[in-house]
C-alpha atoms as a PDB file:
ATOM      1  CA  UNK A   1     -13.662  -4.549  -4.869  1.00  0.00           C
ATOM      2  CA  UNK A   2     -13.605  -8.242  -4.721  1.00  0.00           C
ATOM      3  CA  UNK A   3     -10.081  -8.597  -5.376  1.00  0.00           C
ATOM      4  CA  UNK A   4      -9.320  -6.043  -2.220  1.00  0.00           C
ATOM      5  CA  UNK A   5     -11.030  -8.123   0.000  1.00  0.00           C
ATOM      6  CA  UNK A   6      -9.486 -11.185  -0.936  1.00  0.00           C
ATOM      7  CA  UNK A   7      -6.092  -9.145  -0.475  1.00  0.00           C
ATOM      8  CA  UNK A   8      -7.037  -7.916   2.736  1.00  0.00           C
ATOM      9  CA  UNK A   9      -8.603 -11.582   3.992  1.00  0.00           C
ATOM     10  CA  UNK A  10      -4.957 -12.935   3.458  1.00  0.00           C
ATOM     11  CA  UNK A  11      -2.903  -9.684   4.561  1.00  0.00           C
ATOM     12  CA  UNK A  12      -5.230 -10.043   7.834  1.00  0.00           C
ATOM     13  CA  UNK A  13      -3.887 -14.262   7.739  1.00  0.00           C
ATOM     14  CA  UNK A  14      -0.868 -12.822   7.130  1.00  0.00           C
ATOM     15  CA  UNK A  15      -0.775 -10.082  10.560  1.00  0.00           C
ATOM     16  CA  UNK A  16      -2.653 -12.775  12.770  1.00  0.00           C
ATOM     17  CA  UNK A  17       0.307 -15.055  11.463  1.00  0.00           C
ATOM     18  CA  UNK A  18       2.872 -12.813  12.417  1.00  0.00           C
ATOM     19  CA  UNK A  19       1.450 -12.027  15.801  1.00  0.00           C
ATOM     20  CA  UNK A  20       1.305 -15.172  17.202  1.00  0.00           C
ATOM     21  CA  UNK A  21       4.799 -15.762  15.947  1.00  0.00           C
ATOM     22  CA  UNK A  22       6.050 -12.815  17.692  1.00  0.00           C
ATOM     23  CA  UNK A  23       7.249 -10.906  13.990  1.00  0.00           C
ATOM     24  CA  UNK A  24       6.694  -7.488  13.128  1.00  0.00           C
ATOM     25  CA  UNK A  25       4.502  -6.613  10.644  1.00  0.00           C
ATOM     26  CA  UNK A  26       5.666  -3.734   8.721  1.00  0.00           C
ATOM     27  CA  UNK A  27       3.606  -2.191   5.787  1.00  0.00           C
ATOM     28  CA  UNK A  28       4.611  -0.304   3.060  1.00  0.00           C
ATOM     29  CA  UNK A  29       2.904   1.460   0.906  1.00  0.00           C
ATOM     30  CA  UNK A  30       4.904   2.068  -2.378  1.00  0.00           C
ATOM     31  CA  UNK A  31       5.394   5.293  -4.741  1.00  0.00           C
ATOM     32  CA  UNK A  32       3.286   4.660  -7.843  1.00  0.00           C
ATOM     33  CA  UNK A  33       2.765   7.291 -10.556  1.00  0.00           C
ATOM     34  CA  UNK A  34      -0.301  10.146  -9.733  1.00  0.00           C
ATOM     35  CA  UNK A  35      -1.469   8.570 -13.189  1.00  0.00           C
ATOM     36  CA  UNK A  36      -1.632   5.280 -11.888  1.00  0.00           C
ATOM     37  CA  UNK A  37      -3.787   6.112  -8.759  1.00  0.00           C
ATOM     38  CA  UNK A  38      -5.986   8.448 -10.725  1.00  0.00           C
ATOM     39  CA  UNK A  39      -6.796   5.662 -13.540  1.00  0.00           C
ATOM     40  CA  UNK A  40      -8.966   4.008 -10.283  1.00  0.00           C
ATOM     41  CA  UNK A  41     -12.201   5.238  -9.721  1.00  0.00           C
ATOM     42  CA  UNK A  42     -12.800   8.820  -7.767  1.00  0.00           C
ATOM     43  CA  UNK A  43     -11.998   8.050  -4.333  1.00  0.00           C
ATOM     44  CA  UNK A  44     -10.740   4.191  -4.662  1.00  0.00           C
ATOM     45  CA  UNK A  45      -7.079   5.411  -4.365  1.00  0.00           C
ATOM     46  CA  UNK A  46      -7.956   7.291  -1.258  1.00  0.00           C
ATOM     47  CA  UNK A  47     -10.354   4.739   0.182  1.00  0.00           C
ATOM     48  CA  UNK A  48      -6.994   2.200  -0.507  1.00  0.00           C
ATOM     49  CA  UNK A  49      -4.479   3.970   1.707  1.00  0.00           C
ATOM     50  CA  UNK A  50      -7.487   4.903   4.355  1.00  0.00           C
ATOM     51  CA  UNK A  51      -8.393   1.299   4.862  1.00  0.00           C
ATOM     52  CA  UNK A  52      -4.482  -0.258   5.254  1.00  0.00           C
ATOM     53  CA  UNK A  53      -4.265   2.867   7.855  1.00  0.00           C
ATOM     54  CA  UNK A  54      -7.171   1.512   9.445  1.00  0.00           C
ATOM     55  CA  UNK A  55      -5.696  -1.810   9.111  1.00  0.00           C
ATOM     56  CA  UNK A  56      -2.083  -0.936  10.636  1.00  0.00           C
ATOM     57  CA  UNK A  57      -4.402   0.454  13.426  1.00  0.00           C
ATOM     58  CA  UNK A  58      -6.184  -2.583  14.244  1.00  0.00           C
ATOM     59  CA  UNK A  59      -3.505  -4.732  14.370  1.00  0.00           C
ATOM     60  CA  UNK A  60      -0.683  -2.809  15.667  1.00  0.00           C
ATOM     61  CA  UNK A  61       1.592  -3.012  12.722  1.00  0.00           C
ATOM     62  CA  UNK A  62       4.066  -0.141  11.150  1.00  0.00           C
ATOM     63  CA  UNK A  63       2.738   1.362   7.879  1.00  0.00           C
ATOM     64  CA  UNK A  64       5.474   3.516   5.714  1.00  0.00           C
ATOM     65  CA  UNK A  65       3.326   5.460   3.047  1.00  0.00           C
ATOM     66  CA  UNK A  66       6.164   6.137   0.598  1.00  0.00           C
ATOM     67  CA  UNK A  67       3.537   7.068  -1.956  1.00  0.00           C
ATOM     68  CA  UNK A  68       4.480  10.678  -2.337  1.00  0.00           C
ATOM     69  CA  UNK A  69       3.105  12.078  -5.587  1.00  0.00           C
ATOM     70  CA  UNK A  70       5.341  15.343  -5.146  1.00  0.00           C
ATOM     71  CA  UNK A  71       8.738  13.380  -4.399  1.00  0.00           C
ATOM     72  CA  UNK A  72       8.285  11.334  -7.022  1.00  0.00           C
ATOM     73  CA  UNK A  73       8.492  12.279 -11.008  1.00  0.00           C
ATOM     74  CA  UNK A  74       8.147   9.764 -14.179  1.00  0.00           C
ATOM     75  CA  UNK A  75      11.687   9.512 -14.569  1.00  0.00           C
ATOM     76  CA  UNK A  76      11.997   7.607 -11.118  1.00  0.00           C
ATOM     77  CA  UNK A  77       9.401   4.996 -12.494  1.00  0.00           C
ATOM     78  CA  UNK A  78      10.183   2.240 -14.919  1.00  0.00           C
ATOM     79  CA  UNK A  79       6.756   1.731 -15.925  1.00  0.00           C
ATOM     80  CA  UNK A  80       3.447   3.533 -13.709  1.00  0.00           C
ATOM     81  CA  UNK A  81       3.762   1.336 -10.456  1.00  0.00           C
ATOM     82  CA  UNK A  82       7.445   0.545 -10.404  1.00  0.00           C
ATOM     83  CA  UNK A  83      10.642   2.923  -9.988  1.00  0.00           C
ATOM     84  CA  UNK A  84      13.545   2.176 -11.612  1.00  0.00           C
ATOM     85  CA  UNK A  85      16.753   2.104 -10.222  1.00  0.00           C
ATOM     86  CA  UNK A  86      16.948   6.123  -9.922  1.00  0.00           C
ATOM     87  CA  UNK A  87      13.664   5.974  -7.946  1.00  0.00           C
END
């Protein structure tokens, strides 16, 4: 949990950054294997992709959840949180 906030602190930096520098902010949330997301505690996964949707809310900025567990199979991942070229 501490590392997430100090993530968020600087991704909020980062949007407050942006906005007074007229840039758009676009998030993107990428695939990562089901395995991956389920090695987190029950919910944190969940609680993740809740919180940078309440985030994109608050300050106005795009958020592409790409995280698809059904498009996605192993053999579009390199290793458990990045695809490989076929992904």
């Amino acid at each position: 949990p501490e590392t997430f906030h100090t993530q968020m602190y600087f991704l909020r930096k980062l949007a407050e950054y942006c906005h007074r520098e007229r840039i758009e902010l676009v998030l993107v949330n990428m695939p990562i294997t089901y395995y991956n997301a389920h090695m987190l505690p029950p919910g944190a996964y969940e609680n993740y992709v809740a919180e940078l949707r309440k985030f994109s809310w608050n300050y106005d900025t795009v958020l592409l959840d790409l995280c698809d567990f059904k498009k996605f199979d192993l053999k579009d991942f390199h290793d458990s949180v990045h695809l490989n070229a076929f992904g």
